[in-house]
N, C-alpha and C. Protein backbone atom coordinates (compact mmCIF):
# COMPACT_ATOMS: atom_id res chain seq x y z
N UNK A 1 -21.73 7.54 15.09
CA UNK A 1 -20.80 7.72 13.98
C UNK A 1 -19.40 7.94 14.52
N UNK A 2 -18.66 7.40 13.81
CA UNK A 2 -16.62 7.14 14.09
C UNK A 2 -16.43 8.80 13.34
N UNK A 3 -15.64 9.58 14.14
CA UNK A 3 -15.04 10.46 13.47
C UNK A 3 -13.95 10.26 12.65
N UNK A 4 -14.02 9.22 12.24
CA UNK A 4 -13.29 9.04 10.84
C UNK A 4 -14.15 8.83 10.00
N UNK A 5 -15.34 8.69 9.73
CA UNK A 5 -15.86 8.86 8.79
C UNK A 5 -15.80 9.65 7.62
N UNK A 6 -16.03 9.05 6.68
CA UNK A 6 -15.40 9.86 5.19
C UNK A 6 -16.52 10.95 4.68
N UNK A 7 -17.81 10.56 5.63
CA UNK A 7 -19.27 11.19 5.06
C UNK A 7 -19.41 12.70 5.71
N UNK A 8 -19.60 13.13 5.26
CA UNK A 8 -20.10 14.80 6.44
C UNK A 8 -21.05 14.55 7.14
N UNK A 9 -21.39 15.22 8.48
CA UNK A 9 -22.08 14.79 9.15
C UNK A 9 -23.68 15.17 8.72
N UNK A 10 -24.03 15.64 7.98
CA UNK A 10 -25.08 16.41 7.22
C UNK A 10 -25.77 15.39 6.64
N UNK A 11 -25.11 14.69 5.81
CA UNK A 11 -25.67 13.40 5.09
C UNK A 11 -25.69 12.34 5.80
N UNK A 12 -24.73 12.15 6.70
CA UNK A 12 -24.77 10.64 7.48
C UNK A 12 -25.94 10.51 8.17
N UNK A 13 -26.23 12.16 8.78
CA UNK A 13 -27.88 11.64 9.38
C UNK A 13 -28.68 11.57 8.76
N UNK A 14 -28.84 11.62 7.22
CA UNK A 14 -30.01 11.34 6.42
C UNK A 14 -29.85 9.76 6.23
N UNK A 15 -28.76 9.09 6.18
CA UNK A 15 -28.92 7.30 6.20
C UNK A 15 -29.55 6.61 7.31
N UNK A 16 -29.94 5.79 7.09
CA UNK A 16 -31.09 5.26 8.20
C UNK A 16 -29.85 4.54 8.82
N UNK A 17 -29.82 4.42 10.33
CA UNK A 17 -29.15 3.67 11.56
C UNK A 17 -28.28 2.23 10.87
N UNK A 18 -29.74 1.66 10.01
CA UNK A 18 -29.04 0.34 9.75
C UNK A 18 -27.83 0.42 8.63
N UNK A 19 -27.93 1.26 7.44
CA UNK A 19 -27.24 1.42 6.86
C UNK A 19 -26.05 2.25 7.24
N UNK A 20 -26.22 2.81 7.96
CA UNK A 20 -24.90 3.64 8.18
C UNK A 20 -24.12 2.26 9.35
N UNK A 21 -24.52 1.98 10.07
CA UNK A 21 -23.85 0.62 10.50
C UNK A 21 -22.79 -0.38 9.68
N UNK A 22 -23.84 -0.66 8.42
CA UNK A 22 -23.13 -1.58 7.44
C UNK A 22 -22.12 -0.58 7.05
N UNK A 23 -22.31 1.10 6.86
CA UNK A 23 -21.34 1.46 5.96
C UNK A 23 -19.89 1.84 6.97
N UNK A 24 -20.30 2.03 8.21
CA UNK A 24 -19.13 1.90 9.52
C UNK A 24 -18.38 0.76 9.13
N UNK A 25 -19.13 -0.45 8.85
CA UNK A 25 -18.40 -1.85 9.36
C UNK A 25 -17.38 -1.68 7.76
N UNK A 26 -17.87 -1.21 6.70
CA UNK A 26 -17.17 -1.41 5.42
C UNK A 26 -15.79 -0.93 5.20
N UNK A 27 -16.03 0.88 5.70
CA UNK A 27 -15.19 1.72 5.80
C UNK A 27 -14.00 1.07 7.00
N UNK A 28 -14.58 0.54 7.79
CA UNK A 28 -13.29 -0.07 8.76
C UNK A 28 -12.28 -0.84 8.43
N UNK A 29 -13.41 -1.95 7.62
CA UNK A 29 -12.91 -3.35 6.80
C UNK A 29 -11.63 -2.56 5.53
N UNK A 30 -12.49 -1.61 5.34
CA UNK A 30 -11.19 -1.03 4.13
C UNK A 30 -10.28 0.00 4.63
N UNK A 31 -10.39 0.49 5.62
CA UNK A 31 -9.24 1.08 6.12
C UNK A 31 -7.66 0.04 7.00
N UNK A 32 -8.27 -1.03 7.63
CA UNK A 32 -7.60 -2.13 7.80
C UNK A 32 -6.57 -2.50 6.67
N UNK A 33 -7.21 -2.84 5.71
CA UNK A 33 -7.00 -3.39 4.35
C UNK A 33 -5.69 -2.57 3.74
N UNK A 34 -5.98 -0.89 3.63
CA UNK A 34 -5.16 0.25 3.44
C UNK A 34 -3.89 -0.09 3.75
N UNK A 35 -3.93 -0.10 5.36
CA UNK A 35 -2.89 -0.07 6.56
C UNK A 35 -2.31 -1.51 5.97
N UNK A 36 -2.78 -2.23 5.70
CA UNK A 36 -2.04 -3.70 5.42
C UNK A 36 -0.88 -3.91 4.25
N UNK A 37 -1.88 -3.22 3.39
CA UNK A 37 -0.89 -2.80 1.95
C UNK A 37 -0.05 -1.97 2.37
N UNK A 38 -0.22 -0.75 2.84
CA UNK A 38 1.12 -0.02 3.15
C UNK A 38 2.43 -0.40 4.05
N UNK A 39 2.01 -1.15 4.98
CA UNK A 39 2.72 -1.64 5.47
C UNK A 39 3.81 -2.87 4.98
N UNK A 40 3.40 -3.07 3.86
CA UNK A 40 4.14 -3.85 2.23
C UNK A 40 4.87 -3.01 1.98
N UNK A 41 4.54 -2.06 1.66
CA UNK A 41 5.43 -1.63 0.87
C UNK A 41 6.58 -1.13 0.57
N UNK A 42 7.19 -0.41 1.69
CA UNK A 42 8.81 -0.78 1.45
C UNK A 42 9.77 -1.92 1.57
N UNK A 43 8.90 -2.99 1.74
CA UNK A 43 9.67 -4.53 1.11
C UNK A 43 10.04 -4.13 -0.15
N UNK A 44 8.69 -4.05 -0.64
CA UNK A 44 8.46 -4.30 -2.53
C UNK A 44 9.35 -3.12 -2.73
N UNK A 45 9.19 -1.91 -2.00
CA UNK A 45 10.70 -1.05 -3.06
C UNK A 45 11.71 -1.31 -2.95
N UNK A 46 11.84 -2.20 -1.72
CA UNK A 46 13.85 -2.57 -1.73
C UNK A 46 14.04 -3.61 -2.77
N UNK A 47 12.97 -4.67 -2.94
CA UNK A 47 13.18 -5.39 -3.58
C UNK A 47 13.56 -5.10 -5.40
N UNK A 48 12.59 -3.91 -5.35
CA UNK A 48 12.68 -3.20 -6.38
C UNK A 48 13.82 -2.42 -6.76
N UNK A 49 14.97 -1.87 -5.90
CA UNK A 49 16.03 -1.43 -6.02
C UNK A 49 17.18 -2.00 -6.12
N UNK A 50 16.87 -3.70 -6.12
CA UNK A 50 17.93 -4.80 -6.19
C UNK A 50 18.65 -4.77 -7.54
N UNK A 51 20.06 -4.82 -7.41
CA UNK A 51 20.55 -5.44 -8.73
C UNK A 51 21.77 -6.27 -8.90
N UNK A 52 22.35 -6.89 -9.33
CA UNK A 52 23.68 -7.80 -8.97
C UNK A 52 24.40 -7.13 -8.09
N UNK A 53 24.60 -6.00 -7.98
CA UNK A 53 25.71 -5.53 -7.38
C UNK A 53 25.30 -5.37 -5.49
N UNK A 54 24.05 -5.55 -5.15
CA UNK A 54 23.86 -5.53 -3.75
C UNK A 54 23.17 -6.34 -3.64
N UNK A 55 22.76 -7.83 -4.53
CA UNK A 55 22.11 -8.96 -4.37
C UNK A 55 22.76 -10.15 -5.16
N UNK A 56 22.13 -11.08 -4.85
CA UNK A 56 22.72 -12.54 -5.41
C UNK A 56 22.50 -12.91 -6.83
N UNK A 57 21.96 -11.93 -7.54
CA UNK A 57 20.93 -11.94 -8.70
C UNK A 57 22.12 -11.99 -9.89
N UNK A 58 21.53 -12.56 -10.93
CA UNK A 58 22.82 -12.29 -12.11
C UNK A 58 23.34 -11.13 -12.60
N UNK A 59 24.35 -10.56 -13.15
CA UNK A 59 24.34 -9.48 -13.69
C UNK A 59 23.35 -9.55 -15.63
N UNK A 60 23.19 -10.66 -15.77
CA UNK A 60 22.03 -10.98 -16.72
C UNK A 60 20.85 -10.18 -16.28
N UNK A 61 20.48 -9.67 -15.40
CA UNK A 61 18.90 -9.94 -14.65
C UNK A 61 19.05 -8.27 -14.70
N UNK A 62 19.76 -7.51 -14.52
CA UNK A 62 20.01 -6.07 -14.50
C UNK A 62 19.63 -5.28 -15.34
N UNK A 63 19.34 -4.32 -15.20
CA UNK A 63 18.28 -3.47 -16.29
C UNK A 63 19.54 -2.93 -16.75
N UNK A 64 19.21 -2.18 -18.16
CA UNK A 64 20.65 -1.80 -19.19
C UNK A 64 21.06 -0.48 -18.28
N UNK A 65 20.14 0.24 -17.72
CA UNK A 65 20.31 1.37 -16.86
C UNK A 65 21.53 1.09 -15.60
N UNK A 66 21.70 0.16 -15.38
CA UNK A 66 22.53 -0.09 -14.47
C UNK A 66 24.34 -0.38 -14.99
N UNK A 67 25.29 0.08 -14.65
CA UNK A 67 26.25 0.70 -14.92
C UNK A 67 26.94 -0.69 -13.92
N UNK A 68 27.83 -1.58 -14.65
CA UNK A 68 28.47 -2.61 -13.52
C UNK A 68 30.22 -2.20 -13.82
N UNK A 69 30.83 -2.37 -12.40
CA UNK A 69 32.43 -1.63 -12.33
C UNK A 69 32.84 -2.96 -13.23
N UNK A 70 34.03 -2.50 -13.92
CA UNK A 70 34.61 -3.24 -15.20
C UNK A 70 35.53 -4.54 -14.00
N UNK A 71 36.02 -5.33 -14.83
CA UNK A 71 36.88 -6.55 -13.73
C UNK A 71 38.02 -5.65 -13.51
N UNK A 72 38.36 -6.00 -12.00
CA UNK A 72 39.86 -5.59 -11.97
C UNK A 72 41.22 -6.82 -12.26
């Protein structure tokens, strides 16, 4: 057993060898998976913090929340 396991060690030895195998290989597969998405994600919030005024985007495209400096 990986001491990362999510199981206590109490119960993991009640699963038989083969199953706790498959459930090693699962828990890995989805901790990978985790790390993949997070590693997204401060793209998606910058992208998310875009608005005409620090991107190429219209000032059409801007949420009403956003405050644009008047023409000089």
């Amino acid at each position: 057993m990986s001491s990362q396991s999510p199981i206590p060690k109490q119960f993991w030895d009640m699963i038989p060898p083969a199953a706790q195998g498959a459930l090693q290989g699962a828990f890995e597969q989805l901790s990978g998976r985790i790390a993949q998405l997070e590693r997204g994600t401060p793209e998606l919030k910058a992208r998310l913090n875009q608005n005409s005024t620090n991107s190429s985007k219209p000032p059409s495209s801007d949420p009403l929340s956003v405050k644009r400096a008047p023409p000089k």
